[in-house]
PDB file of N, CA and C in Angstrom:
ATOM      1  N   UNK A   1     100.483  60.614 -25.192  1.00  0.00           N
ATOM      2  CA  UNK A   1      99.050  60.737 -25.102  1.00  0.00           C
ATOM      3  C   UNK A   1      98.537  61.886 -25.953  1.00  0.00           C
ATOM      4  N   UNK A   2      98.922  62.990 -25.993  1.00  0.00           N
ATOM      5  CA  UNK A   2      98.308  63.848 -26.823  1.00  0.00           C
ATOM      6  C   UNK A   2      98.973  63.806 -28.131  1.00  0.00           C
ATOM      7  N   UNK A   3     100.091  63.214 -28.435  1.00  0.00           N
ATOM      8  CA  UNK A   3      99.920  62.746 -29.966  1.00  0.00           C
ATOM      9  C   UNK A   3      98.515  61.691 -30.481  1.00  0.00           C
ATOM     10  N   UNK A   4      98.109  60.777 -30.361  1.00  0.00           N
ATOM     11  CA  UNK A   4      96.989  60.048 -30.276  1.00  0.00           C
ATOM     12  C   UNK A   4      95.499  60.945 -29.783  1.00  0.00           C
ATOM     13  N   UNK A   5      95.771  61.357 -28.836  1.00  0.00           N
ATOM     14  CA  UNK A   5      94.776  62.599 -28.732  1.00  0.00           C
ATOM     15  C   UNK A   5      94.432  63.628 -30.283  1.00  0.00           C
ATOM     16  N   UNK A   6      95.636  64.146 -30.849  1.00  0.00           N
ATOM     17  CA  UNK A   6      95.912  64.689 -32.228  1.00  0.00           C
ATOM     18  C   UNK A   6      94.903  64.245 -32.795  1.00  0.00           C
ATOM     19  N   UNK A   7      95.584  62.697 -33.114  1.00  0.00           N
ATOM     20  CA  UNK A   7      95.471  62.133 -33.792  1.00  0.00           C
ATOM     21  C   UNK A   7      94.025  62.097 -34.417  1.00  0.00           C
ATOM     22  N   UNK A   8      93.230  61.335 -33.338  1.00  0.00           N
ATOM     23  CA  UNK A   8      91.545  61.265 -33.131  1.00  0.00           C
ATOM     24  C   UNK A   8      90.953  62.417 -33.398  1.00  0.00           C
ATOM     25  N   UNK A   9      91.209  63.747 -33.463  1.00  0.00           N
ATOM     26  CA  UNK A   9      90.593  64.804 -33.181  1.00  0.00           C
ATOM     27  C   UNK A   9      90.978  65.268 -34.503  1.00  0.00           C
ATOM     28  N   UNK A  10      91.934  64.839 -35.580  1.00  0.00           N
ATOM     29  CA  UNK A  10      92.114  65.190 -36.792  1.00  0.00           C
ATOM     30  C   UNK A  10      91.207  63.909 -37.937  1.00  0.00           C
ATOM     31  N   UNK A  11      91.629  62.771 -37.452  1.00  0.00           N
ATOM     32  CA  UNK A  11      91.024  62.159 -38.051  1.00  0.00           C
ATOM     33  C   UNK A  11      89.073  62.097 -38.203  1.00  0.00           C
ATOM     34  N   UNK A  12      88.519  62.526 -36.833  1.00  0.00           N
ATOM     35  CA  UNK A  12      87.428  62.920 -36.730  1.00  0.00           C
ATOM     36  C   UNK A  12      86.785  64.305 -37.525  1.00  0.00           C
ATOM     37  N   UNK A  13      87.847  64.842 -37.531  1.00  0.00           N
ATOM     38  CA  UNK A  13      87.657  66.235 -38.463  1.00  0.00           C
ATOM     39  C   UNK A  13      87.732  65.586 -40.058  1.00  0.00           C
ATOM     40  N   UNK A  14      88.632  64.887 -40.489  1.00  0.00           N
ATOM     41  CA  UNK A  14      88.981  64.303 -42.067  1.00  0.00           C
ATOM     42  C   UNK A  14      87.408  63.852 -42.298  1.00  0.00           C
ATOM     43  N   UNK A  15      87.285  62.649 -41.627  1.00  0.00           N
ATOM     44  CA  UNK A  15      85.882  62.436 -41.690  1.00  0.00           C
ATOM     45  C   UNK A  15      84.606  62.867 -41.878  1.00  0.00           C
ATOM     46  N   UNK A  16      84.777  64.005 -40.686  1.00  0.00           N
ATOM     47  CA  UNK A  16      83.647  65.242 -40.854  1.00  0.00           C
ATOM     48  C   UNK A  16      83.154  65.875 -42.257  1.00  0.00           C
ATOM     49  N   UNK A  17      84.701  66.758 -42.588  1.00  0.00           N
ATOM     50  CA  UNK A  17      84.598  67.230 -43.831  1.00  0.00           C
ATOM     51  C   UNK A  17      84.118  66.511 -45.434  1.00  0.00           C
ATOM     52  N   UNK A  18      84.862  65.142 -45.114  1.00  0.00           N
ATOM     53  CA  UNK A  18      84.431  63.968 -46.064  1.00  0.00           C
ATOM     54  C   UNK A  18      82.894  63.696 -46.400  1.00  0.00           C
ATOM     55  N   UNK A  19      82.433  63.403 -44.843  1.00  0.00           N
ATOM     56  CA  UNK A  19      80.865  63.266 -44.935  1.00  0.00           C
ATOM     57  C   UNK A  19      79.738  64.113 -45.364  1.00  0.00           C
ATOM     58  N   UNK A  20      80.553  65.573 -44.822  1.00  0.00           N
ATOM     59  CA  UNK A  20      79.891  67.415 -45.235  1.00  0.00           C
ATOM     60  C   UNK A  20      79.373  67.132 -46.438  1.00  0.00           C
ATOM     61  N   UNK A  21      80.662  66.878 -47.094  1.00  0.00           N
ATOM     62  CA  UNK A  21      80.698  67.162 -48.884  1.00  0.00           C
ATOM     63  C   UNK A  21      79.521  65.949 -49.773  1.00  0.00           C
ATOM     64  N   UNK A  22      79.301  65.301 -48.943  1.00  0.00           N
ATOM     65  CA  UNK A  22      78.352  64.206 -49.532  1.00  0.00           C
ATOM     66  C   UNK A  22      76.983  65.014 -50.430  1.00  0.00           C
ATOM     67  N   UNK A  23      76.342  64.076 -51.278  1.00  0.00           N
ATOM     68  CA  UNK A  23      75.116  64.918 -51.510  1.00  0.00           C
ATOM     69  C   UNK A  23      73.543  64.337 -51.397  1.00  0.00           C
ATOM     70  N   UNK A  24      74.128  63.164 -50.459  1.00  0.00           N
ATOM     71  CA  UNK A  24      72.827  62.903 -49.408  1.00  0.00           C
ATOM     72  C   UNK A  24      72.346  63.646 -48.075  1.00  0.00           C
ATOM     73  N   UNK A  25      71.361  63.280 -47.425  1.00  0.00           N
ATOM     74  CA  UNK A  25      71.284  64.264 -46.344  1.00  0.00           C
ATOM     75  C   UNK A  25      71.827  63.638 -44.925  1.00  0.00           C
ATOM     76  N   UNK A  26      71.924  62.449 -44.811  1.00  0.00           N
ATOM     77  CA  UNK A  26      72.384  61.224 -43.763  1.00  0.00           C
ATOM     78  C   UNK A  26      73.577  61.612 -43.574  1.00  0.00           C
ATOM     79  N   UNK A  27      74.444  61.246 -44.567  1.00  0.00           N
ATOM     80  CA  UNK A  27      76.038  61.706 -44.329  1.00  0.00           C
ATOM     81  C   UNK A  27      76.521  62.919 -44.466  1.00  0.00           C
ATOM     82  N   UNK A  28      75.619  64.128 -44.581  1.00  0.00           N
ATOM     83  CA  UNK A  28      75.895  65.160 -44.217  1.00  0.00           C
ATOM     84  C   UNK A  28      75.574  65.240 -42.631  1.00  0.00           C
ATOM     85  N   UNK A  29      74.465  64.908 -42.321  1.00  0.00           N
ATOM     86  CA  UNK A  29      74.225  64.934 -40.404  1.00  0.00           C
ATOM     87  C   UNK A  29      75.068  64.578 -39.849  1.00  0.00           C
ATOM     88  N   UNK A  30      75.594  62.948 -40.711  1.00  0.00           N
ATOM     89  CA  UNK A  30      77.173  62.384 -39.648  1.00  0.00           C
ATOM     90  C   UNK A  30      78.009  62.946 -39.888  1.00  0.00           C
ATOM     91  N   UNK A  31      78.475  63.632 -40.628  1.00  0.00           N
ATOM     92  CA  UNK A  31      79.352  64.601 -40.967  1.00  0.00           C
ATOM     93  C   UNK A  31      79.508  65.735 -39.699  1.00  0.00           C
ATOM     94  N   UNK A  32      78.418  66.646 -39.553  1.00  0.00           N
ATOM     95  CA  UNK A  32      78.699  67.771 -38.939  1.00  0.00           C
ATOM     96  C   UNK A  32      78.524  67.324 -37.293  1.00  0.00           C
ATOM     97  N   UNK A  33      77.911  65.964 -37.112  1.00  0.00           N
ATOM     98  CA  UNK A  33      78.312  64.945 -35.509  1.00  0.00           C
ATOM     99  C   UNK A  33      79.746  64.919 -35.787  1.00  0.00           C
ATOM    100  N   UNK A  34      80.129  64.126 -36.481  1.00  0.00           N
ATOM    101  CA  UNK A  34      81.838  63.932 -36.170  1.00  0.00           C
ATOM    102  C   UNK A  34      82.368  65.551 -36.024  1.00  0.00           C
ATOM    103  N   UNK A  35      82.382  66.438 -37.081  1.00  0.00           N
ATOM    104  CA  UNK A  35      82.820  68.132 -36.513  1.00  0.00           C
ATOM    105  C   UNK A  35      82.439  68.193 -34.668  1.00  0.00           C
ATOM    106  N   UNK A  36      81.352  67.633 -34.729  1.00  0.00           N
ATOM    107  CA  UNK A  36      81.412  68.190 -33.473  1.00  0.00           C
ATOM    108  C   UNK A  36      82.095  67.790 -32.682  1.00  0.00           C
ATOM    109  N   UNK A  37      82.267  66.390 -32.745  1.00  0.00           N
ATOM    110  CA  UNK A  37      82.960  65.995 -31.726  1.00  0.00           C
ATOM    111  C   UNK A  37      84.159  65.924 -31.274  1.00  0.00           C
ATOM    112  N   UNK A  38      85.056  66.611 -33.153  1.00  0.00           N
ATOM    113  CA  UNK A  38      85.868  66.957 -32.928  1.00  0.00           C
ATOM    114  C   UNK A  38      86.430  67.959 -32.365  1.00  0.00           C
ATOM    115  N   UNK A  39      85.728  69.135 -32.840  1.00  0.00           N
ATOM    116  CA  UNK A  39      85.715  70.817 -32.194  1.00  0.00           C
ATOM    117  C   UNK A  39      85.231  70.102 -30.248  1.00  0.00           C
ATOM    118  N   UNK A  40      84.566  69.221 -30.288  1.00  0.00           N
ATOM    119  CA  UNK A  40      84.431  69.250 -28.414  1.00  0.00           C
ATOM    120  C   UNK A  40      85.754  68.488 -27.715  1.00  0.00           C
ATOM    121  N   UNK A  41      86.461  67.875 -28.693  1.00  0.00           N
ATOM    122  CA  UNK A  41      87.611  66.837 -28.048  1.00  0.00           C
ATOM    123  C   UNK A  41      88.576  68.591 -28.235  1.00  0.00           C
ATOM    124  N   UNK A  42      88.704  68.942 -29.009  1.00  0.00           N
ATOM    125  CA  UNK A  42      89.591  70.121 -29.131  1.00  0.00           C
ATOM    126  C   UNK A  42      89.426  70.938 -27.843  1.00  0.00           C
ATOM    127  N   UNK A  43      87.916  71.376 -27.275  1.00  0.00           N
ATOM    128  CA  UNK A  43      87.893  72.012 -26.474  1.00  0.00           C
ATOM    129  C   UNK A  43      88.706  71.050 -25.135  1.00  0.00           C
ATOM    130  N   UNK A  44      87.961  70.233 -24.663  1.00  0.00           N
ATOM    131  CA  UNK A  44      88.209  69.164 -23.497  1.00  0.00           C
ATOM    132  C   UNK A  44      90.110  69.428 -23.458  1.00  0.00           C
ATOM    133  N   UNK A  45      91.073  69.298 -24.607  1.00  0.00           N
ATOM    134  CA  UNK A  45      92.604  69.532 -24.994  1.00  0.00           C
ATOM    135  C   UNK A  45      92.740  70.638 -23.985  1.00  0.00           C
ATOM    136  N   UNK A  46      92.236  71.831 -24.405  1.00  0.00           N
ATOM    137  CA  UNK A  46      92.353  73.020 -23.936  1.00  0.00           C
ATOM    138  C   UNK A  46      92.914  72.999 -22.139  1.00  0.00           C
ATOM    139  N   UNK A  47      92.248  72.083 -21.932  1.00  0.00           N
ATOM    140  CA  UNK A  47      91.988  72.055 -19.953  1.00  0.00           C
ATOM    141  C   UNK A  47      93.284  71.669 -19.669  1.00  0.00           C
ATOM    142  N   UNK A  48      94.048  70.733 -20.486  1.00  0.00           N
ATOM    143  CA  UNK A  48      95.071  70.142 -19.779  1.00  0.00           C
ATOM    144  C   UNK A  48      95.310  69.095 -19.801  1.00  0.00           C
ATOM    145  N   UNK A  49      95.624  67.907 -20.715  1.00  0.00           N
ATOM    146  CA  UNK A  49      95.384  66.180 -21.015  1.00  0.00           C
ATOM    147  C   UNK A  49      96.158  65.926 -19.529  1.00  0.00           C
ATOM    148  N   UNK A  50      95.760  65.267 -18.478  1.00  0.00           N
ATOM    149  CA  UNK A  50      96.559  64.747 -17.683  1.00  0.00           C
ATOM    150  C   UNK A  50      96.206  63.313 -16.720  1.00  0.00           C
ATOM    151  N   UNK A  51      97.016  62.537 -16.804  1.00  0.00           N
ATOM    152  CA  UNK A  51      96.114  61.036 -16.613  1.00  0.00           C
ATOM    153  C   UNK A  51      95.996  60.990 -15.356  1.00  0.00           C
ATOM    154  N   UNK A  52      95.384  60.456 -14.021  1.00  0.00           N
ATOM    155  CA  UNK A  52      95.370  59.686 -12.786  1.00  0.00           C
ATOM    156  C   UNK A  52      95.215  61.031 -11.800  1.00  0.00           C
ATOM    157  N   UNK A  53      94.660  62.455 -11.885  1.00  0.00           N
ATOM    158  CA  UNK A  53      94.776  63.587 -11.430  1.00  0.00           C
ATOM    159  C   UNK A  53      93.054  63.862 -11.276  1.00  0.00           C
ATOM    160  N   UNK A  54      93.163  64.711  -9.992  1.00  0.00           N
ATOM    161  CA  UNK A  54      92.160  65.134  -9.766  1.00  0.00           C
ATOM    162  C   UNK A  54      91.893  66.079 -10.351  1.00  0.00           C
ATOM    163  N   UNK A  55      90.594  66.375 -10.456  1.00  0.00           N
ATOM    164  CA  UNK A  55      90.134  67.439 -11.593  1.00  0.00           C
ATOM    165  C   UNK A  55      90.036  68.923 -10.911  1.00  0.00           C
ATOM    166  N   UNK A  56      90.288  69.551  -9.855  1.00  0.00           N
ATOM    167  CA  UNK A  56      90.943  70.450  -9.222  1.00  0.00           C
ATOM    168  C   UNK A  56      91.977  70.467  -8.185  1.00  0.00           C
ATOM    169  N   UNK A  57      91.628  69.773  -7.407  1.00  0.00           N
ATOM    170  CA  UNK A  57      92.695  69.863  -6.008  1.00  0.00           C
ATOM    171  C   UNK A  57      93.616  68.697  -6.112  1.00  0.00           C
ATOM    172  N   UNK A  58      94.900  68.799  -5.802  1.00  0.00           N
ATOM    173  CA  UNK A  58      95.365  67.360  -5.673  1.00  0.00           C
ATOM    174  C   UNK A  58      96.650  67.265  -5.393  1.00  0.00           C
ATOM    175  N   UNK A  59      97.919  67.221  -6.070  1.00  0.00           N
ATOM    176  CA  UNK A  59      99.128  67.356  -6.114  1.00  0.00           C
ATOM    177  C   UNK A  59      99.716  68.152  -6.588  1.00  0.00           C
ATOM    178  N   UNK A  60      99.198  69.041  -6.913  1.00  0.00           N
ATOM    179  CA  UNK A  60      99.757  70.245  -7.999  1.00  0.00           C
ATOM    180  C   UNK A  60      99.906  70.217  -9.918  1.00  0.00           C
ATOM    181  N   UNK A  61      99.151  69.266  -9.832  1.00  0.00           N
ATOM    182  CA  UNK A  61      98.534  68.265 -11.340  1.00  0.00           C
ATOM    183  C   UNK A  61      97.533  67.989 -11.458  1.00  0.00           C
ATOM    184  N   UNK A  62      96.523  68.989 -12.136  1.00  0.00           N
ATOM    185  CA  UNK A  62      95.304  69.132 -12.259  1.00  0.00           C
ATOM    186  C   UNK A  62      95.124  69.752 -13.415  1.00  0.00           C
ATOM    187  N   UNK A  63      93.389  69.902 -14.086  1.00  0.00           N
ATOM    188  CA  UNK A  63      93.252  69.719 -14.927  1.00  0.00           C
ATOM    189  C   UNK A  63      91.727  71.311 -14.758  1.00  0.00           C
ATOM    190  N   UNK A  64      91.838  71.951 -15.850  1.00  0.00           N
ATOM    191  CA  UNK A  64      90.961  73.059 -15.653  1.00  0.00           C
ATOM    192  C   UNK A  64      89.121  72.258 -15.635  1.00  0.00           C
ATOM    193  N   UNK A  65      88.399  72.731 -14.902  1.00  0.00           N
ATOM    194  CA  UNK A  65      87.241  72.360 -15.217  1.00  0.00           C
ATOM    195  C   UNK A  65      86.597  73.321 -16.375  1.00  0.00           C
ATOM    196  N   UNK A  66      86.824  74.426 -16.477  1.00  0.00           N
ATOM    197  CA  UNK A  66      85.670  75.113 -17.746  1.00  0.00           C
ATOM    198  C   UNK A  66      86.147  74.921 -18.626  1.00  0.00           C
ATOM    199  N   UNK A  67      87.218  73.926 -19.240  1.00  0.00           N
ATOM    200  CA  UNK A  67      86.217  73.722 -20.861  1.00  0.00           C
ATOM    201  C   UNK A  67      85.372  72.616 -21.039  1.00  0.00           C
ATOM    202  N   UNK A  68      85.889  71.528 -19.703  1.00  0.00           N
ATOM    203  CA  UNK A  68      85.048  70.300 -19.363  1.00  0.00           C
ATOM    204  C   UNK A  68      83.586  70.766 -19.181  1.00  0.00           C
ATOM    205  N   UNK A  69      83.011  71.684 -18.845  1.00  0.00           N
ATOM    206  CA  UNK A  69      81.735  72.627 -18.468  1.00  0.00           C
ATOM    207  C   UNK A  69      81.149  72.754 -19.935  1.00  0.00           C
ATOM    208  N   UNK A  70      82.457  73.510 -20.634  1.00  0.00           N
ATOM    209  CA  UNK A  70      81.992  74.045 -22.157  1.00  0.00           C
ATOM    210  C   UNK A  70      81.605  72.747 -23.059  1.00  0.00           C
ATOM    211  N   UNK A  71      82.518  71.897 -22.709  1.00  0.00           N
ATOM    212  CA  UNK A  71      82.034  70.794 -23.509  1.00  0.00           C
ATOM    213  C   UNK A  71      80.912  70.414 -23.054  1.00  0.00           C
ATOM    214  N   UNK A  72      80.646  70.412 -22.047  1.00  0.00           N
ATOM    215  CA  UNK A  72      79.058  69.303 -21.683  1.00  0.00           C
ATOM    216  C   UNK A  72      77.938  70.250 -22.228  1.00  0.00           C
ATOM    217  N   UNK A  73      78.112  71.420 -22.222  1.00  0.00           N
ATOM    218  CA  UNK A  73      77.325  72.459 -22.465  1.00  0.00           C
ATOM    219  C   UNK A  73      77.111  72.205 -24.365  1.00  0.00           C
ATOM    220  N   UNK A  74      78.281  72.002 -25.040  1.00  0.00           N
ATOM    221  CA  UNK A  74      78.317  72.095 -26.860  1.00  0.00           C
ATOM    222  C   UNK A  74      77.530  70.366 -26.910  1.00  0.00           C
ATOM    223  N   UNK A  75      77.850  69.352 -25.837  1.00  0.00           N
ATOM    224  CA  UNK A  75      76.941  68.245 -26.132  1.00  0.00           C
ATOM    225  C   UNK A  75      75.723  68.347 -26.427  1.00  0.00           C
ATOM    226  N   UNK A  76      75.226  68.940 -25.147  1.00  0.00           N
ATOM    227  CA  UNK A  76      73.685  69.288 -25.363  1.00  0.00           C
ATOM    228  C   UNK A  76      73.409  69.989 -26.700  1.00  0.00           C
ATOM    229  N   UNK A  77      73.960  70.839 -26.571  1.00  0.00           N
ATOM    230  CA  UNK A  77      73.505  71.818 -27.916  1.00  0.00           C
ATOM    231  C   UNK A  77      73.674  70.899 -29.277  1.00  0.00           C
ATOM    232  N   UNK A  78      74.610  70.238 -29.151  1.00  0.00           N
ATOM    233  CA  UNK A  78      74.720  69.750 -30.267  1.00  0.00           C
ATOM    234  C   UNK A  78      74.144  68.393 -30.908  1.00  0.00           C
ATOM    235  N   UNK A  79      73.824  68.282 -29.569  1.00  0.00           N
ATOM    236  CA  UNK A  79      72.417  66.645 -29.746  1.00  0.00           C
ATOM    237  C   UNK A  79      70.879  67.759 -30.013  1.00  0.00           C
ATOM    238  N   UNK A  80      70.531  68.446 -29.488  1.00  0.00           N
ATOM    239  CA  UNK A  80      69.634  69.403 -29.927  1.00  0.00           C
ATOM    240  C   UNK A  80      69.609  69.884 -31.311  1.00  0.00           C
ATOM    241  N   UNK A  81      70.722  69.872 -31.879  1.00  0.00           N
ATOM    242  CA  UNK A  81      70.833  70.718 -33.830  1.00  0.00           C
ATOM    243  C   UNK A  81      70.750  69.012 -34.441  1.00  0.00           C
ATOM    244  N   UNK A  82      70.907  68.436 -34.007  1.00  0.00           N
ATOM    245  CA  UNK A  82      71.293  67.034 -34.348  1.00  0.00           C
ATOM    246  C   UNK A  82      69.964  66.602 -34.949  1.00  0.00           C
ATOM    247  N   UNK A  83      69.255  66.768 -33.756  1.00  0.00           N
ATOM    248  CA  UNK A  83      68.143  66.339 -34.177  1.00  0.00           C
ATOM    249  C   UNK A  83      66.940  66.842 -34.824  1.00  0.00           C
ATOM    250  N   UNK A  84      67.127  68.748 -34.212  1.00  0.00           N
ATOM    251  CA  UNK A  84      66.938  69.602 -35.982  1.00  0.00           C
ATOM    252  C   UNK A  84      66.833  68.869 -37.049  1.00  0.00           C
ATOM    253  N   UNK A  85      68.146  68.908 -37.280  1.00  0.00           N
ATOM    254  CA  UNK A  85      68.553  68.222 -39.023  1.00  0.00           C
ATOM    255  C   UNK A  85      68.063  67.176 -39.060  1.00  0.00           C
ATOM    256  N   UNK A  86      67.802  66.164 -38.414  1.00  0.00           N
ATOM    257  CA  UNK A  86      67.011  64.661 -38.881  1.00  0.00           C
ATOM    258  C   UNK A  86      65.878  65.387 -38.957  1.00  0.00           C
ATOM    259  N   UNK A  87      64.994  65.859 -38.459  1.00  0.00           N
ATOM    260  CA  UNK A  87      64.061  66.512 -38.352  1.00  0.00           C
ATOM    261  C   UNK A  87      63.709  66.677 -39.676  1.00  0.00           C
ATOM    262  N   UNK A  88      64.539  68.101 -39.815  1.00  0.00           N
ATOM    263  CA  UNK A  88      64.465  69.250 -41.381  1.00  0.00           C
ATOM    264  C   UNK A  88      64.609  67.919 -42.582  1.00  0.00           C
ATOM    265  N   UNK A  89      65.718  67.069 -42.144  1.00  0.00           N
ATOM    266  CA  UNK A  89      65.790  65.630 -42.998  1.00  0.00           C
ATOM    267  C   UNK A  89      64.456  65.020 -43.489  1.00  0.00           C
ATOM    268  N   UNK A  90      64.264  64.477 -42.842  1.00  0.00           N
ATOM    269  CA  UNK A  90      62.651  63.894 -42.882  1.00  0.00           C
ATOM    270  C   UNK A  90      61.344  64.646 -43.598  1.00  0.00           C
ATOM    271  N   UNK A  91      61.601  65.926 -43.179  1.00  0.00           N
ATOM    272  CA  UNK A  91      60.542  66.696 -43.865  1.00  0.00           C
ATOM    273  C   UNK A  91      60.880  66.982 -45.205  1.00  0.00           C
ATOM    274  N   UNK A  92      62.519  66.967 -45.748  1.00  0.00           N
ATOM    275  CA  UNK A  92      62.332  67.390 -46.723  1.00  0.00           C
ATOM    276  C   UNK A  92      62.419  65.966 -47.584  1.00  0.00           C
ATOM    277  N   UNK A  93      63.084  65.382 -47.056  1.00  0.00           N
ATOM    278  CA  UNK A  93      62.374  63.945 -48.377  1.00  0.00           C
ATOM    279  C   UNK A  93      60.986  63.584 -48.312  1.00  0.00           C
ATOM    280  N   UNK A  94      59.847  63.800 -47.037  1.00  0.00           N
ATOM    281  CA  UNK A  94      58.694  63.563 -47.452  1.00  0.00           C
ATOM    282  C   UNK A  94      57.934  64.174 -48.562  1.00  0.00           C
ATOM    283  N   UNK A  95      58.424  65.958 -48.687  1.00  0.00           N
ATOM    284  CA  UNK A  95      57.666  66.318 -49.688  1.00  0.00           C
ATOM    285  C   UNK A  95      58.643  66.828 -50.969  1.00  0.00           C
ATOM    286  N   UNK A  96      59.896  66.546 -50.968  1.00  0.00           N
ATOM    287  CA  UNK A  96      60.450  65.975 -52.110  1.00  0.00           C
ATOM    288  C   UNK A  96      60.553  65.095 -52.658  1.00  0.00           C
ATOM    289  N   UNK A  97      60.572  63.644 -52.358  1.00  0.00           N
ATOM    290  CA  UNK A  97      60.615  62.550 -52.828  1.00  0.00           C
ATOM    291  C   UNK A  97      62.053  61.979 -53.150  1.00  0.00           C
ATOM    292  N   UNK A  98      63.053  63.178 -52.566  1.00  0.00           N
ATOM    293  CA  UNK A  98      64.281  62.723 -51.902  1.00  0.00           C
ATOM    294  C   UNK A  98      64.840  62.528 -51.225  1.00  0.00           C
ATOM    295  N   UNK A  99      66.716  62.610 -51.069  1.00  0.00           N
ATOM    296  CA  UNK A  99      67.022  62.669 -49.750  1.00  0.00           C
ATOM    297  C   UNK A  99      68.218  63.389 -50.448  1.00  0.00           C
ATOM    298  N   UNK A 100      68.439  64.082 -51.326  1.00  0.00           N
ATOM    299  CA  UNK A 100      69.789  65.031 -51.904  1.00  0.00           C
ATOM    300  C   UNK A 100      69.457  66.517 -51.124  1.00  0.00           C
ATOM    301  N   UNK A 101      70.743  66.874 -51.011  1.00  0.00           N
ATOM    302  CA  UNK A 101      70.736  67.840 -50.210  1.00  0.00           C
ATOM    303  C   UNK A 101      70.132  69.036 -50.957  1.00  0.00           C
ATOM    304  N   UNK A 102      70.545  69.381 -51.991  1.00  0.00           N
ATOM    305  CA  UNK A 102      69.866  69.870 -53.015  1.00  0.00           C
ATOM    306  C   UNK A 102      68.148  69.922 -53.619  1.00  0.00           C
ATOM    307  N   UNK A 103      67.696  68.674 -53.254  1.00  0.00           N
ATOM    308  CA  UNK A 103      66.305  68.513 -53.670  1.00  0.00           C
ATOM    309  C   UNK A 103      66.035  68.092 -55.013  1.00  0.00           C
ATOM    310  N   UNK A 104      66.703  68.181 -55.505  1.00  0.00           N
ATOM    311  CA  UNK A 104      66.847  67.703 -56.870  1.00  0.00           C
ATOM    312  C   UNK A 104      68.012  65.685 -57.168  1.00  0.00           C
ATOM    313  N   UNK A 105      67.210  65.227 -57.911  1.00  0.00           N
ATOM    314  CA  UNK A 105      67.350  63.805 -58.136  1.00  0.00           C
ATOM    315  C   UNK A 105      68.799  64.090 -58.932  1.00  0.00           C
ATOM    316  N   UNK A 106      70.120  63.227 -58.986  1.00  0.00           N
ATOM    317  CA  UNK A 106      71.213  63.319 -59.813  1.00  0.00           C
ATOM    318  C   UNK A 106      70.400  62.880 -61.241  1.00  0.00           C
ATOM    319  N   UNK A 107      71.189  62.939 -62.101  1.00  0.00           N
ATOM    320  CA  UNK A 107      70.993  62.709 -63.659  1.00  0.00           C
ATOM    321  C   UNK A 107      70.600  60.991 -63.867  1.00  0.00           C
ATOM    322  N   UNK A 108      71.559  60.180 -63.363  1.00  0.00           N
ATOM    323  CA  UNK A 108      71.572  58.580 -63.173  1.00  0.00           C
ATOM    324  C   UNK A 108      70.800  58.301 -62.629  1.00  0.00           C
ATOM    325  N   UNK A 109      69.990  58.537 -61.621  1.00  0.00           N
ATOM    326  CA  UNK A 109      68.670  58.246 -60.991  1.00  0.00           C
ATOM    327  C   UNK A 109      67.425  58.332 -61.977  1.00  0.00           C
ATOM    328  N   UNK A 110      67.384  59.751 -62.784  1.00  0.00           N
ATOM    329  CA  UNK A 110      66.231  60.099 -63.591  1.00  0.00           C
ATOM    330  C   UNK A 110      65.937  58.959 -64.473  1.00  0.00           C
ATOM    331  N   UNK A 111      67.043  58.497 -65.567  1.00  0.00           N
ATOM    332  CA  UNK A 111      66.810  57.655 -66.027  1.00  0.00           C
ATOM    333  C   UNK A 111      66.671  56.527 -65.724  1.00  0.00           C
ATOM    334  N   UNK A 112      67.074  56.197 -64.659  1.00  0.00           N
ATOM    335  CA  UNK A 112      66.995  54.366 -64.185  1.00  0.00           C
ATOM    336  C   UNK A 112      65.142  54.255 -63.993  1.00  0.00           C
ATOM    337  N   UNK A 113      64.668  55.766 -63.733  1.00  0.00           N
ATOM    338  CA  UNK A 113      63.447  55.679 -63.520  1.00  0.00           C
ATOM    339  C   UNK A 113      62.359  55.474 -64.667  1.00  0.00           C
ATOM    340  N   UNK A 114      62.974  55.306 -65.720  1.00  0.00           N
ATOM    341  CA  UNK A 114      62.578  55.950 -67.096  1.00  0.00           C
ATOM    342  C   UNK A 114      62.057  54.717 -67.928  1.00  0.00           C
TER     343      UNK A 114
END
């Protein structure tokens, strides 16, 4: 289980970084969602991966509640910046007339316009 656990939580990160580097503003937002969700699956790791267990009391196989806390806590926050950035998104292609992260049109665009 926590190989596959790894797994997801790296591949969600590959992704992340992939999408970061983009030089639209869309797949930069999904970009730093997948970070998050990877940095929150990382935290959730922290507690203890353990299957069919109560989440404090039980058999002596249990699972910490505060990073489960911390995570619900980085959700919120992070649906809150989330929507910042669509936000800041929106405003800046309305009065740019783009959507590059930069603000500025690539070279191949200028001319197709031409």
């Amino acid at each position: 289980m926590e190989a596959v656990f790894a797994f997801c939580v790296g591949l969600l990160t590959a992704c992340g970084v992939f999408l970061t580097l983009r030089g639209r503003t869309f797949p930069v937002v999904v970009g730093i969602t997948l970070l998050s969700y990877a940095v929150n699956l990382f935290l959730f790791s922290s507690g203890r991966l353990v299957i069919n267990a109560a989440p404090i009391l039980g058999n002596g196989h249990y699972t910490d509640p505060l990073p489960q806390a911390l995570v619900l806590t980085a959700i919120v926050i992070g649906f809150a910046m989330t929507a910042f950035v669509v936000i800041l998104a929106i405003r800046a292609r309305a009065d740019l007339g783009n959507d590059h992260v930069d603000g500025t049109n690539p070279p191949h665009e200028e001319e197709d316009k031409r």
